[in-house]
N, C-alpha and C. Protein backbone atom coordinates (compact mmCIF):
# COMPACT_ATOMS: atom_id res chain seq x y z
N UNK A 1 0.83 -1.18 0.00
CA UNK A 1 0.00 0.00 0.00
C UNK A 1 0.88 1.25 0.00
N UNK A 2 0.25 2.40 0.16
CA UNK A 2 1.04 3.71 -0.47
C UNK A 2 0.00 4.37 0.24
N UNK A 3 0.84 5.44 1.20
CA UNK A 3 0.11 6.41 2.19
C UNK A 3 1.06 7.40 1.93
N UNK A 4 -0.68 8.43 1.99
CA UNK A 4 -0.24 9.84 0.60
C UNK A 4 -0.70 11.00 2.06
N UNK A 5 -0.47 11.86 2.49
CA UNK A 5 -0.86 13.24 3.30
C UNK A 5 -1.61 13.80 2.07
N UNK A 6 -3.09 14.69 2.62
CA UNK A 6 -3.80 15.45 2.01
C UNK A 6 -4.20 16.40 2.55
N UNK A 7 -4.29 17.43 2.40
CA UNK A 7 -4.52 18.13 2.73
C UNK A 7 -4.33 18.80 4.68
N UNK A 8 -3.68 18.80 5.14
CA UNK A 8 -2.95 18.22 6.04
C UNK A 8 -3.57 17.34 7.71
N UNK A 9 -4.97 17.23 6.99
CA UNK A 9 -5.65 16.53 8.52
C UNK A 9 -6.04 14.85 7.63
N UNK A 10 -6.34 14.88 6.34
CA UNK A 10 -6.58 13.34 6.04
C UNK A 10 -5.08 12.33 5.32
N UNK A 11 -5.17 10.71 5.38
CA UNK A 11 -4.18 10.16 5.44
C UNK A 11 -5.18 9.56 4.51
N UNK A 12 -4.57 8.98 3.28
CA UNK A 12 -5.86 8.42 2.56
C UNK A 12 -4.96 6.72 2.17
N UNK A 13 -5.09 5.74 2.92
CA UNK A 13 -4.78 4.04 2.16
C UNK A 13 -4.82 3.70 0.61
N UNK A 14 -4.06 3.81 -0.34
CA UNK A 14 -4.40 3.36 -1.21
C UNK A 14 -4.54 2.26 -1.85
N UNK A 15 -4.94 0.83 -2.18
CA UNK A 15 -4.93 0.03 -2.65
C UNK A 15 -5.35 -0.06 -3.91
N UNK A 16 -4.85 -0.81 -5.02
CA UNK A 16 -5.19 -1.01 -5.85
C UNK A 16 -5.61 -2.36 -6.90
N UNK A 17 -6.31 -2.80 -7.36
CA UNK A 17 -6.39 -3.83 -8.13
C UNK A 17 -6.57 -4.05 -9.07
N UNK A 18 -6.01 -4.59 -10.11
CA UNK A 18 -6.06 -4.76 -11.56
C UNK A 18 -7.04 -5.44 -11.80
N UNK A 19 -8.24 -5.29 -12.59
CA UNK A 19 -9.44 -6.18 -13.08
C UNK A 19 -8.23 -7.32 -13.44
N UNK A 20 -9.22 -8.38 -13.90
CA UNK A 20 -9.94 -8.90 -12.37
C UNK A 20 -9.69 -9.36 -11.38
N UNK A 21 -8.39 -9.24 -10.96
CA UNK A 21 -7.39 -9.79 -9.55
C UNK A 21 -7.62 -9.16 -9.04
N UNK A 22 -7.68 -9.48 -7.53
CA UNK A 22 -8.01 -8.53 -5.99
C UNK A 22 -6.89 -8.72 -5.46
N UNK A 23 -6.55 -7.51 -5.22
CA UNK A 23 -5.42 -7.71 -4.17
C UNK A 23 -3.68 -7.35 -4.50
N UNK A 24 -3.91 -6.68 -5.89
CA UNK A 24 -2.16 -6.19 -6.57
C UNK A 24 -1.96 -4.86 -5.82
N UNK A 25 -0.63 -4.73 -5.41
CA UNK A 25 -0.62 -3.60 -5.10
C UNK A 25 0.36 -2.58 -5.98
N UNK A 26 -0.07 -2.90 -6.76
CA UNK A 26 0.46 -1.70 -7.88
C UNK A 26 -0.35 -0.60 -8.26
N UNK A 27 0.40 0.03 -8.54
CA UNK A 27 -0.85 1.80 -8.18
C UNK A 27 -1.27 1.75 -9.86
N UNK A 28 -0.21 2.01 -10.75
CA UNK A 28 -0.55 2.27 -11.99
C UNK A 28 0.49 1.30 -13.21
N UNK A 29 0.04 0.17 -13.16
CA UNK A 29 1.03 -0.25 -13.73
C UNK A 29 1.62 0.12 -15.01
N UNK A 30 2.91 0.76 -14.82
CA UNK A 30 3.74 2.12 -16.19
C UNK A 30 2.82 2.21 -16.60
N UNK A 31 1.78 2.62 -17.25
CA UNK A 31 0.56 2.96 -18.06
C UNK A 31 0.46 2.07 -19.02
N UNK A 32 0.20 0.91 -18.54
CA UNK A 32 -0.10 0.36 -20.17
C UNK A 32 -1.61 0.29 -20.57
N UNK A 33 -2.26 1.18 -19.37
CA UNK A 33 -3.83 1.09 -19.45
C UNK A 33 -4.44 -0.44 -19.12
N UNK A 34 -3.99 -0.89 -18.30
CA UNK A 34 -5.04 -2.32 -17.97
C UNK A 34 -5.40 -1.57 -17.37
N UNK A 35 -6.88 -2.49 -17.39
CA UNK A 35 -7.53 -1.87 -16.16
C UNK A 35 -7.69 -2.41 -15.05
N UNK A 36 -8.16 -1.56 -14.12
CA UNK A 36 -7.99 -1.12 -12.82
C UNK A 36 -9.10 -0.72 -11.76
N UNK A 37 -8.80 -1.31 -9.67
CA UNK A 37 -9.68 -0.36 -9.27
C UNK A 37 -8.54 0.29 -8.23
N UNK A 38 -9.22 1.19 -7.95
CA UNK A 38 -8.18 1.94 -6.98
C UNK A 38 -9.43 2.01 -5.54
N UNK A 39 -8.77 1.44 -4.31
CA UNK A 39 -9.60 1.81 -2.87
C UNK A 39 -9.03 2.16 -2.19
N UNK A 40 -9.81 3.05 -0.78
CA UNK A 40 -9.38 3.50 0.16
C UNK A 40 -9.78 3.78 1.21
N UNK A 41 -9.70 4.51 1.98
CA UNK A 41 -10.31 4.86 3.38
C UNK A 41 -9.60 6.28 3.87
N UNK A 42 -11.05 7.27 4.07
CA UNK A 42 -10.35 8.50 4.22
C UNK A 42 -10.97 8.76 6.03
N UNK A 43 -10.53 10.16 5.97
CA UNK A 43 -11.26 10.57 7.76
C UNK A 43 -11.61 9.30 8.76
N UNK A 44 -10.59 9.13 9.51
CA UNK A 44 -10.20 7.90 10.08
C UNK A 44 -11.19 6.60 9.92
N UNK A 45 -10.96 6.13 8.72
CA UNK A 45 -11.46 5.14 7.62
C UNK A 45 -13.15 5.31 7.85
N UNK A 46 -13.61 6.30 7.80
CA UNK A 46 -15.24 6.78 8.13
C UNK A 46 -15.67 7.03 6.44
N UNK A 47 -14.57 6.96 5.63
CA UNK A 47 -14.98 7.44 4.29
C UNK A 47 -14.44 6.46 3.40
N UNK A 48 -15.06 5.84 2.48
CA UNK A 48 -14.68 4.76 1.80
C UNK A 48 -14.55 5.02 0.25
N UNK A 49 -13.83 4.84 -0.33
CA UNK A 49 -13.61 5.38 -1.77
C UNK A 49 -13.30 4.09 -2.68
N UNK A 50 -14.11 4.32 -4.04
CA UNK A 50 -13.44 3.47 -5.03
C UNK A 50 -13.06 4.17 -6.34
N UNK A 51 -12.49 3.98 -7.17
CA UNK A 51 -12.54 4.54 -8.57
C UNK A 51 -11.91 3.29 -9.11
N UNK A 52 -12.04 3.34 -10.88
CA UNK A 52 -11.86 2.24 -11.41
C UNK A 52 -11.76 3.16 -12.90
N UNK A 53 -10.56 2.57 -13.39
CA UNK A 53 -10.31 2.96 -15.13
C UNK A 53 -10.64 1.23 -15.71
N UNK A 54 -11.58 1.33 -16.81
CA UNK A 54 -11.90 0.48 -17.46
C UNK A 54 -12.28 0.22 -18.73
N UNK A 55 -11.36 1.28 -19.38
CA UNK A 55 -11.23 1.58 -21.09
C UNK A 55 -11.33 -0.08 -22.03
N UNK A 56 -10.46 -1.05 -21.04
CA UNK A 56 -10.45 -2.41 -22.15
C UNK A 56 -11.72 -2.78 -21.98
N UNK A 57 -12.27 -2.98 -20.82
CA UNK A 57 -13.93 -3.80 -20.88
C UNK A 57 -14.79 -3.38 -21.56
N UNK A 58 -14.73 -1.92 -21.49
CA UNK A 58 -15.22 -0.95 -22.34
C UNK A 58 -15.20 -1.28 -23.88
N UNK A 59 -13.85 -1.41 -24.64
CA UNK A 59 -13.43 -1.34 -25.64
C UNK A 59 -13.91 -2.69 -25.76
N UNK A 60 -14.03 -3.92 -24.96
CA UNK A 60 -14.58 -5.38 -25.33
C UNK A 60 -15.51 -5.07 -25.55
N UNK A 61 -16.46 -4.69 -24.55
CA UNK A 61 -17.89 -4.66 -24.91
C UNK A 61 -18.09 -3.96 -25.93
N UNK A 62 -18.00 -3.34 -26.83
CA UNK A 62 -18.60 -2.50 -27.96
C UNK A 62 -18.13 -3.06 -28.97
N UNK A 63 -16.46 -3.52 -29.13
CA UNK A 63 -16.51 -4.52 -30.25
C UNK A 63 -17.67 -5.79 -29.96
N UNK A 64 -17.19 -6.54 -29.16
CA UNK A 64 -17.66 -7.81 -28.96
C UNK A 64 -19.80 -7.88 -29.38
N UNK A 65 -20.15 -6.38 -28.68
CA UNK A 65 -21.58 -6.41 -29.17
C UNK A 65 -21.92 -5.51 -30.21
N UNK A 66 -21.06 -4.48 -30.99
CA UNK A 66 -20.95 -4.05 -31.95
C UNK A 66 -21.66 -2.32 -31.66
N UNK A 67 -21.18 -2.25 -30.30
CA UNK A 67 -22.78 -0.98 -30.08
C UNK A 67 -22.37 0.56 -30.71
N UNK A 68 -23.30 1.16 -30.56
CA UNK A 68 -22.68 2.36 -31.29
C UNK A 68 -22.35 3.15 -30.03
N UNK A 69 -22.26 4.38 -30.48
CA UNK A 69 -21.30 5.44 -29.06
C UNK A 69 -21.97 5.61 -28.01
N UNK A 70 -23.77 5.54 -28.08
CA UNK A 70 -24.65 5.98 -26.61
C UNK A 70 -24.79 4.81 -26.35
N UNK A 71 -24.79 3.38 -27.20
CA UNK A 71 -25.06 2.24 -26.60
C UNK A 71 -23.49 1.98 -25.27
N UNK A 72 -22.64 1.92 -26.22
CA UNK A 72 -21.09 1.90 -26.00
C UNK A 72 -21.03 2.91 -24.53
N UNK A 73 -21.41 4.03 -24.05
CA UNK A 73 -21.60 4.58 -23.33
C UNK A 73 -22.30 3.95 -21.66
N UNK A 74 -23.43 3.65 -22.18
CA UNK A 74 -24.58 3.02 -21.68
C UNK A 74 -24.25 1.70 -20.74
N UNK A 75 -23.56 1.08 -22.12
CA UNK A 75 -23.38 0.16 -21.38
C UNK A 75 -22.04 -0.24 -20.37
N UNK A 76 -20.90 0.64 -20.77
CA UNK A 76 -19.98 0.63 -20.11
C UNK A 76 -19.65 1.39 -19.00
N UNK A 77 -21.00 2.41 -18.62
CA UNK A 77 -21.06 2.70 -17.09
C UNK A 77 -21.73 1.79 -16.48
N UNK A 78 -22.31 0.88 -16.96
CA UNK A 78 -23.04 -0.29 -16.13
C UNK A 78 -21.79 -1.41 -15.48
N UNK A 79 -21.31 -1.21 -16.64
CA UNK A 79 -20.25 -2.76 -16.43
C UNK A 79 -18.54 -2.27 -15.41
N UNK A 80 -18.76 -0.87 -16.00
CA UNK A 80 -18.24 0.19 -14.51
C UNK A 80 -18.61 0.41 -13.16
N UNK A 81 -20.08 0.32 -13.53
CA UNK A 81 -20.43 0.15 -11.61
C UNK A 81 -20.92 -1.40 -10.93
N UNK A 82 -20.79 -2.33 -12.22
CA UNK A 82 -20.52 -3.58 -11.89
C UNK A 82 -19.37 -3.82 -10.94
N UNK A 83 -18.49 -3.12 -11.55
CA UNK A 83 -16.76 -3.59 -11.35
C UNK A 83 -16.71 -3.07 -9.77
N UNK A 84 -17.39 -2.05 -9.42
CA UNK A 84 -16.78 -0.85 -8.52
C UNK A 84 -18.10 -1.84 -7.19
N UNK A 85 -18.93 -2.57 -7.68
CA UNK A 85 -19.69 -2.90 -6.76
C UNK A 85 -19.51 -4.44 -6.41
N UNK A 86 -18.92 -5.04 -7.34
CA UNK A 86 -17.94 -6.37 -7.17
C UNK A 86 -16.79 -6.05 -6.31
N UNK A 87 -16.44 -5.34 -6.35
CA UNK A 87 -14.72 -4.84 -5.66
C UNK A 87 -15.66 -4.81 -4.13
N UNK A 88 -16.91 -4.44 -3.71
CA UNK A 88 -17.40 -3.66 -2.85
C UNK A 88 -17.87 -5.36 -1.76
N UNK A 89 -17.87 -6.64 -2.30
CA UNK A 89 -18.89 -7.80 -1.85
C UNK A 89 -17.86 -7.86 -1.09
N UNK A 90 -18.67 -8.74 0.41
CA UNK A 90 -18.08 -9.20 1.46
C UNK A 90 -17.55 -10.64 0.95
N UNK A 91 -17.81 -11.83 0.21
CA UNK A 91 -17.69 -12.84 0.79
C UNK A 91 -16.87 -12.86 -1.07
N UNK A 92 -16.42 -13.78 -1.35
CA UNK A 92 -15.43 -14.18 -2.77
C UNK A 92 -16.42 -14.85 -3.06
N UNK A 93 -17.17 -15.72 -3.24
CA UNK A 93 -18.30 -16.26 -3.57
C UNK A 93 -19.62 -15.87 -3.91
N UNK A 94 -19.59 -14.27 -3.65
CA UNK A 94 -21.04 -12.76 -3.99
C UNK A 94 -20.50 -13.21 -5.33
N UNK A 95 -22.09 -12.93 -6.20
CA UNK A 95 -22.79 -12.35 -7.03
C UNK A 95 -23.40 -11.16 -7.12
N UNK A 96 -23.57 -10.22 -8.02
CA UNK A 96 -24.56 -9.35 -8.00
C UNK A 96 -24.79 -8.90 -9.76
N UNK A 97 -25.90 -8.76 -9.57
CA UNK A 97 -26.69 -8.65 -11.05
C UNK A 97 -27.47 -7.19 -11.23
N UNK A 98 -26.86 -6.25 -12.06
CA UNK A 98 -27.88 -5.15 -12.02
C UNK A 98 -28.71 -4.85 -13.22
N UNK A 99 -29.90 -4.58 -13.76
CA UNK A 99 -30.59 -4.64 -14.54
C UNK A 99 -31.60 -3.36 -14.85
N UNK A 100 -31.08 -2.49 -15.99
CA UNK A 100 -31.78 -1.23 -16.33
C UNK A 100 -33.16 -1.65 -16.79
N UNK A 101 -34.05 -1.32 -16.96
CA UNK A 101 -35.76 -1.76 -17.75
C UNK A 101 -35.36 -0.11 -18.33
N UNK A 102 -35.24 0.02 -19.12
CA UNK A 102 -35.92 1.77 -19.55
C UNK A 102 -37.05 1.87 -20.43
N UNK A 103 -37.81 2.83 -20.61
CA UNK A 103 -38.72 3.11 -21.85
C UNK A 103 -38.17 3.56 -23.15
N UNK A 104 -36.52 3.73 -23.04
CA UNK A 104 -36.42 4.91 -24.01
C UNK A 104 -35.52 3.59 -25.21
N UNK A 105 -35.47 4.05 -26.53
CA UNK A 105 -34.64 2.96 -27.65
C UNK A 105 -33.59 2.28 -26.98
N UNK A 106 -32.79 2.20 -26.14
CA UNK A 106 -32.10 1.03 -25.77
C UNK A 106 -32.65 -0.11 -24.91
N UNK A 107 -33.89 0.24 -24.53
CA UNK A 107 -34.75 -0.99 -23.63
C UNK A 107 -34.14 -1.27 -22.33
N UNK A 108 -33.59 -2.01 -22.59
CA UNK A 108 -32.73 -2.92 -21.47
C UNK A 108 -31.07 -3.19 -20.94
N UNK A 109 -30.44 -3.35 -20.07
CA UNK A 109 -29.46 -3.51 -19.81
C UNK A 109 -29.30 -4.28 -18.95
N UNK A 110 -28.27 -5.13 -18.91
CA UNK A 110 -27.69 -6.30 -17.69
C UNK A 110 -26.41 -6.55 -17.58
N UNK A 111 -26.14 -6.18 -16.69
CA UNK A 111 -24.68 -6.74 -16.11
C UNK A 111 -24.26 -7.48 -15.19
N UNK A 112 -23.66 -8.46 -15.03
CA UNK A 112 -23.27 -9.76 -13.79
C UNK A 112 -22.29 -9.09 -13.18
N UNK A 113 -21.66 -9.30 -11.93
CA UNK A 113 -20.19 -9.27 -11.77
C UNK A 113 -20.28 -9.80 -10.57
N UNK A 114 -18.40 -10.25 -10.45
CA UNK A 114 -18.54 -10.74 -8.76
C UNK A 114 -17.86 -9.95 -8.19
N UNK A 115 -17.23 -10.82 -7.00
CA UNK A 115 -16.42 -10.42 -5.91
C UNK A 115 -15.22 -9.94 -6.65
N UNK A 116 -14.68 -10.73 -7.56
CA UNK A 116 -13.61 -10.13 -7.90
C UNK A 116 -13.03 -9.20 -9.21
N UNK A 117 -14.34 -8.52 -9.41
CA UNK A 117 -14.77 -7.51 -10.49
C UNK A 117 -14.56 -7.98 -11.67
N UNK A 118 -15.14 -9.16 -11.86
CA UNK A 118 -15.30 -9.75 -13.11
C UNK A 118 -16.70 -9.29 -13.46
N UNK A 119 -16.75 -8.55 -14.79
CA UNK A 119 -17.93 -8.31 -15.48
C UNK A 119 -18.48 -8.83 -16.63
N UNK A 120 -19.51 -9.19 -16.85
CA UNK A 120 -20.17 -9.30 -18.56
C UNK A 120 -21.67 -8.05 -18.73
N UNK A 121 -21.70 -8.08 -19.59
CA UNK A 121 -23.09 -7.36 -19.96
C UNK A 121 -23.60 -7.89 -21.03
N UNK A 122 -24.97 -7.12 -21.14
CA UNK A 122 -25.45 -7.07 -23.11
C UNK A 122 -26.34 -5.72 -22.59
N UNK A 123 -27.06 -5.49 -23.77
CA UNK A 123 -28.30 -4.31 -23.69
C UNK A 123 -28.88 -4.96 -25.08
N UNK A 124 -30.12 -4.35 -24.92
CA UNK A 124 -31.01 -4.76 -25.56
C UNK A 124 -31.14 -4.08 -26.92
N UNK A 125 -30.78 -3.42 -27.18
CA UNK A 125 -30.46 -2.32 -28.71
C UNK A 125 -29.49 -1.97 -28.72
N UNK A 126 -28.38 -2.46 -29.73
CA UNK A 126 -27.32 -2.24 -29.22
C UNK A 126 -26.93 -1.15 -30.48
N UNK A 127 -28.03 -0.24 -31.47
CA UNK A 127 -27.96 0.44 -32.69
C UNK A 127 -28.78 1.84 -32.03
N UNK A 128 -28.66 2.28 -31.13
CA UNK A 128 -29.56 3.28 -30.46
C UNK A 128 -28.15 4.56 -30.94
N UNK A 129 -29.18 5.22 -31.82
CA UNK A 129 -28.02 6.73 -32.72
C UNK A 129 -28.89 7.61 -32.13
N UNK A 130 -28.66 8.89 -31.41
CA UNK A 130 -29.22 9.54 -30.57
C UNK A 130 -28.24 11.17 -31.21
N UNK A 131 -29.16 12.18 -31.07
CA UNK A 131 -27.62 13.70 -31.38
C UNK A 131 -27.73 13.34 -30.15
N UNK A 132 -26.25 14.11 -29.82
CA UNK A 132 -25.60 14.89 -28.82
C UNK A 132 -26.51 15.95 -28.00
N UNK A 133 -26.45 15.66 -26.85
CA UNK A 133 -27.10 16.70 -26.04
C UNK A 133 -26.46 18.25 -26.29
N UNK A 134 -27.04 19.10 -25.56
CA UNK A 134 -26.71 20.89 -25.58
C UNK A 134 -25.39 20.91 -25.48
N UNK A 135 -24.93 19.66 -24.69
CA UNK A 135 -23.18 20.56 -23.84
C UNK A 135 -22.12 19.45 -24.23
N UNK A 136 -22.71 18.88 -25.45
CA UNK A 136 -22.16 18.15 -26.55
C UNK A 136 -21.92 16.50 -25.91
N UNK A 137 -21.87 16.01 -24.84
CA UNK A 137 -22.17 14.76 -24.49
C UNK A 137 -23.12 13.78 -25.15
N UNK A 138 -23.20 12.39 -24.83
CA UNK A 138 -24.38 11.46 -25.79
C UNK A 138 -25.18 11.67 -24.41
N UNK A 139 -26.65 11.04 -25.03
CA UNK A 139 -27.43 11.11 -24.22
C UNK A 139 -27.63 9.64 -23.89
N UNK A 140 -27.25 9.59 -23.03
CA UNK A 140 -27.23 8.05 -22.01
C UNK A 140 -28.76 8.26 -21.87
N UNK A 141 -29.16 8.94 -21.09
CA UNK A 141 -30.42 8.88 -20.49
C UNK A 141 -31.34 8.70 -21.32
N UNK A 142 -31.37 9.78 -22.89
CA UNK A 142 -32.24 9.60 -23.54
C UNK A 142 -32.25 8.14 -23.64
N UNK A 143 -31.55 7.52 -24.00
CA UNK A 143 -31.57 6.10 -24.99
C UNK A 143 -31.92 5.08 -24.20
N UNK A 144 -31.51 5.15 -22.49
CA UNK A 144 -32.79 4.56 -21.82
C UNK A 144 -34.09 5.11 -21.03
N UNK A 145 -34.33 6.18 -21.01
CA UNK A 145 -35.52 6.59 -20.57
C UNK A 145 -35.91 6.43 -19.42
N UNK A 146 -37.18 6.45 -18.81
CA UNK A 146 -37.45 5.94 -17.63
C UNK A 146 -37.61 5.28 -17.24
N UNK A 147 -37.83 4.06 -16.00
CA UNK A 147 -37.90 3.03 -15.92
C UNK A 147 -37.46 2.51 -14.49
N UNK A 148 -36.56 1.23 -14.71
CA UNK A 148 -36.06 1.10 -13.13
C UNK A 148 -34.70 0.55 -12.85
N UNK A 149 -34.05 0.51 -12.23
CA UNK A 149 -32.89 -0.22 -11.93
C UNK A 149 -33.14 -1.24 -10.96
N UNK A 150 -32.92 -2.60 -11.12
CA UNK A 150 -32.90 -3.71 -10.18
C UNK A 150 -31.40 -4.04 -9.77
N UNK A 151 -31.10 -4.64 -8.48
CA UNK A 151 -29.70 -4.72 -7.85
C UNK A 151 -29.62 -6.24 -7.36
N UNK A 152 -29.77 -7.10 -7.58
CA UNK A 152 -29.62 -8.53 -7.20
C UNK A 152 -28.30 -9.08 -6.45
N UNK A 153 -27.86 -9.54 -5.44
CA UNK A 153 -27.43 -9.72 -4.42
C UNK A 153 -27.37 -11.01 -3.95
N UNK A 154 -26.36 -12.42 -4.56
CA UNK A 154 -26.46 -13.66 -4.33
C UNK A 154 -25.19 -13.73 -3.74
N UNK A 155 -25.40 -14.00 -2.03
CA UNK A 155 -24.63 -13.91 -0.81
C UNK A 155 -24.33 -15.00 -0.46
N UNK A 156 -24.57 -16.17 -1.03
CA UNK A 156 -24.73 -17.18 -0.86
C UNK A 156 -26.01 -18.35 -0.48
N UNK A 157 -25.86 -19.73 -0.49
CA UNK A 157 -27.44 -20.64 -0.44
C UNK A 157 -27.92 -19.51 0.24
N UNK A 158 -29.55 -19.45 -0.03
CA UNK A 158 -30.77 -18.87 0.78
C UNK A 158 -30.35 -17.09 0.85
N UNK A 159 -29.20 -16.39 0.55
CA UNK A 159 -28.70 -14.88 0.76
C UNK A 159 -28.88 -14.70 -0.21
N UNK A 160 -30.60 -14.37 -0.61
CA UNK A 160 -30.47 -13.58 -2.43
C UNK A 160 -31.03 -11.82 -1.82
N UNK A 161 -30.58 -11.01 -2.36
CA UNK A 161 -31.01 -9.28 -1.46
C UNK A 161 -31.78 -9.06 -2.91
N UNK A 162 -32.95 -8.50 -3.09
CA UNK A 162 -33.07 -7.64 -4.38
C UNK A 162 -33.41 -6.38 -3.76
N UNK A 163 -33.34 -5.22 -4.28
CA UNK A 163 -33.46 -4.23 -4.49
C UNK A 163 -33.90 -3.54 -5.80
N UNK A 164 -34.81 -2.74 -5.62
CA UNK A 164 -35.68 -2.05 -6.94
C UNK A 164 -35.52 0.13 -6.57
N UNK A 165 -35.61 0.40 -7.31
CA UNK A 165 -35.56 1.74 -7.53
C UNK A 165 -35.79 2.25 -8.68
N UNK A 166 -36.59 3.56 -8.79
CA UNK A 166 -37.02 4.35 -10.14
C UNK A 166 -35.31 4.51 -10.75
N UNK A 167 -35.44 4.93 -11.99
CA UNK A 167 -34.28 5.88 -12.52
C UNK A 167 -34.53 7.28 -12.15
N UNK A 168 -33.72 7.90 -11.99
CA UNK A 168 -33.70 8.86 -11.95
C UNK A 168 -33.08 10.30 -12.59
N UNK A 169 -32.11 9.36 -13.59
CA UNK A 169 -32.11 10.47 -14.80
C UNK A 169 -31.56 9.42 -16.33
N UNK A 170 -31.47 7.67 -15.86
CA UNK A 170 -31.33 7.30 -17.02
C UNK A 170 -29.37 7.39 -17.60
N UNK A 171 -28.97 8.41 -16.74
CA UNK A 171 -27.40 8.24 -17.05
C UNK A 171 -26.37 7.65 -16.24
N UNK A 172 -27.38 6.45 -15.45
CA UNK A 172 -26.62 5.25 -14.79
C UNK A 172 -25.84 6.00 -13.55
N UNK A 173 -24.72 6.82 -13.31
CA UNK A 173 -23.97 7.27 -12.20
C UNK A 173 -25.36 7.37 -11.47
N UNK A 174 -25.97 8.65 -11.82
CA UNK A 174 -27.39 9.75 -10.81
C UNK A 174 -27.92 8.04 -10.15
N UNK A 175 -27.93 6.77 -11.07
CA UNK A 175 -29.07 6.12 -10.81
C UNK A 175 -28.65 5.22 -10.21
N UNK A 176 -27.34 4.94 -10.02
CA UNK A 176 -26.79 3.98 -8.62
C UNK A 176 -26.77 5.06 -7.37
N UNK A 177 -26.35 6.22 -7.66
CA UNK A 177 -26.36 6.79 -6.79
C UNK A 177 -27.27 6.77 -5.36
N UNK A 178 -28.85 7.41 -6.63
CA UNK A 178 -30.14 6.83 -5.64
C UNK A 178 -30.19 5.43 -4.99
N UNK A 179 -29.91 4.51 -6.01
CA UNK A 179 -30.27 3.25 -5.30
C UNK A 179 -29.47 3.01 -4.49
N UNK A 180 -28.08 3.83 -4.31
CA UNK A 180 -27.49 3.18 -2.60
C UNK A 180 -28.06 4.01 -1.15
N UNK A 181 -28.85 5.32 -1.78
CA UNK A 181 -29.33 5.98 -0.43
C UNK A 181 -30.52 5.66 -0.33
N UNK A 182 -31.67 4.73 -1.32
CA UNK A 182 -32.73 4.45 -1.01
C UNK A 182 -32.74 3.44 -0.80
N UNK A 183 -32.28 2.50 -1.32
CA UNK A 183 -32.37 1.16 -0.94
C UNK A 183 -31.91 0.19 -0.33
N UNK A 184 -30.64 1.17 0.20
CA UNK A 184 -29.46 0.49 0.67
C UNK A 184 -28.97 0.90 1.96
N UNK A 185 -29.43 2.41 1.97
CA UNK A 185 -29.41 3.67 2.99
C UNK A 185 -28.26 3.82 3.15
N UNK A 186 -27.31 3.83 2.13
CA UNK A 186 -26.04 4.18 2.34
C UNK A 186 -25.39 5.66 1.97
N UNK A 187 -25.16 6.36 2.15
CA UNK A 187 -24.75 7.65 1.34
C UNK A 187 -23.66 7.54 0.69
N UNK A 188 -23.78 7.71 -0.76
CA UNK A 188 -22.72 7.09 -1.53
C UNK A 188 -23.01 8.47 -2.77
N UNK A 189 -21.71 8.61 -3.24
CA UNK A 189 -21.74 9.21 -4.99
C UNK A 189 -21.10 8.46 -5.61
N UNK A 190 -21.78 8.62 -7.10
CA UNK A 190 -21.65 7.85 -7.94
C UNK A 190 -21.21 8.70 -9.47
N UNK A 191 -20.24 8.67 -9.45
CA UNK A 191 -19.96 9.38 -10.80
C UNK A 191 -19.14 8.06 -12.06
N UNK A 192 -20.21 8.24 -13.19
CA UNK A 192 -19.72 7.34 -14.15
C UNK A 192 -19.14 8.04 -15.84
N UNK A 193 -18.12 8.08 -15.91
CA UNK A 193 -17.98 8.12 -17.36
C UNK A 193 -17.58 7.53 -18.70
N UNK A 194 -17.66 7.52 -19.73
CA UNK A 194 -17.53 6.71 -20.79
C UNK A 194 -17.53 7.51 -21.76
């Protein structure tokens, strides 16, 4: 591990792990871009942090399902907060399954992952061509619309958790976000990009 001074009252742990191994402690390996999660513990470990670079899963998934840039988007903040919520399971043997329903042209989304931030996905339209919003971004949200996010939770025999929540803006970060303070009652942010 690698202990960094911040600002001069927090000490922040860094750990890091290379998809999909738990447990490397290499911060950035020379950049060759594998990907990665980075964790920690801030304000005497009262604050828990993850981030995760995941350009190759990314780059799999869109060849591998052929999607275009809002699908490609779409789906690789899912399989991003797969990773970041696999890194997050207590036991090496968790499952968890999250599942978009939207109204809007991409329909659907699903992503598996485990304990040790192994991910897959698909979505359900994977040809969803959308313009660019006002401030030149794709519109994630448009392309799934409203709908719901489900959170599935296999803890082992008889430990299945589900959890349900509205969307709330359709651009996946806003919508894990909610579902960890409503459903989970956790206070968490969630920022996803692609």
């Amino acid at each position: 591990s690698l202990l960094l001074s911040i600002a001069f009252t927090y000490r922040l742990v860094i750990q890091c792990s290379e998809l999909p191994k738990r447990g490397t402690n290499q911060i950035l390996r020379s950049l060759n871009m594998k990907d990665y999660i980075v964790r920690g513990m801030a304000a005497g470990n009262e604050i828990r942090f993850l981030a995760a670079y995941t350009r190759e899963t990314v780059e799999t998934a869109r060849t591998t399902h052929n999607l275009s840039p809002v699908c490609s988007a779409a789906l690789g903040r899912l399989l991003t907060g797969g990773a970041l919520m696999g890194a997050m399971c207590k036991n090496e043997d968790d499952v968890l399954t999250l599942k978009i329903n939207g109204a809007g042209p991409a329909k659907s989304l699903t992503v598996t992952a485990d304990a040790h931030s192994n991910v897959k996905g698909i979505i359900y339209n994977n040809a969803v061509d959308l313009p660019l919003k006002e401030n030149g971004h794709l519109d994630v949200g448009g392309a799934i619309g409203s709908g719901t996010l489900v959170v599935i939770r296999d803890e082992g025999p008889g430990e299945r958790y589900v959890g349900q929540t509205a969307l709330v803006s359709g651009e996946i970060g806003e919508d894990l976000t909610y579902y960890f303070a409503e459903s989970e009652q956790l206070p968490t942010s969630v920022g996803l990009g692609v």
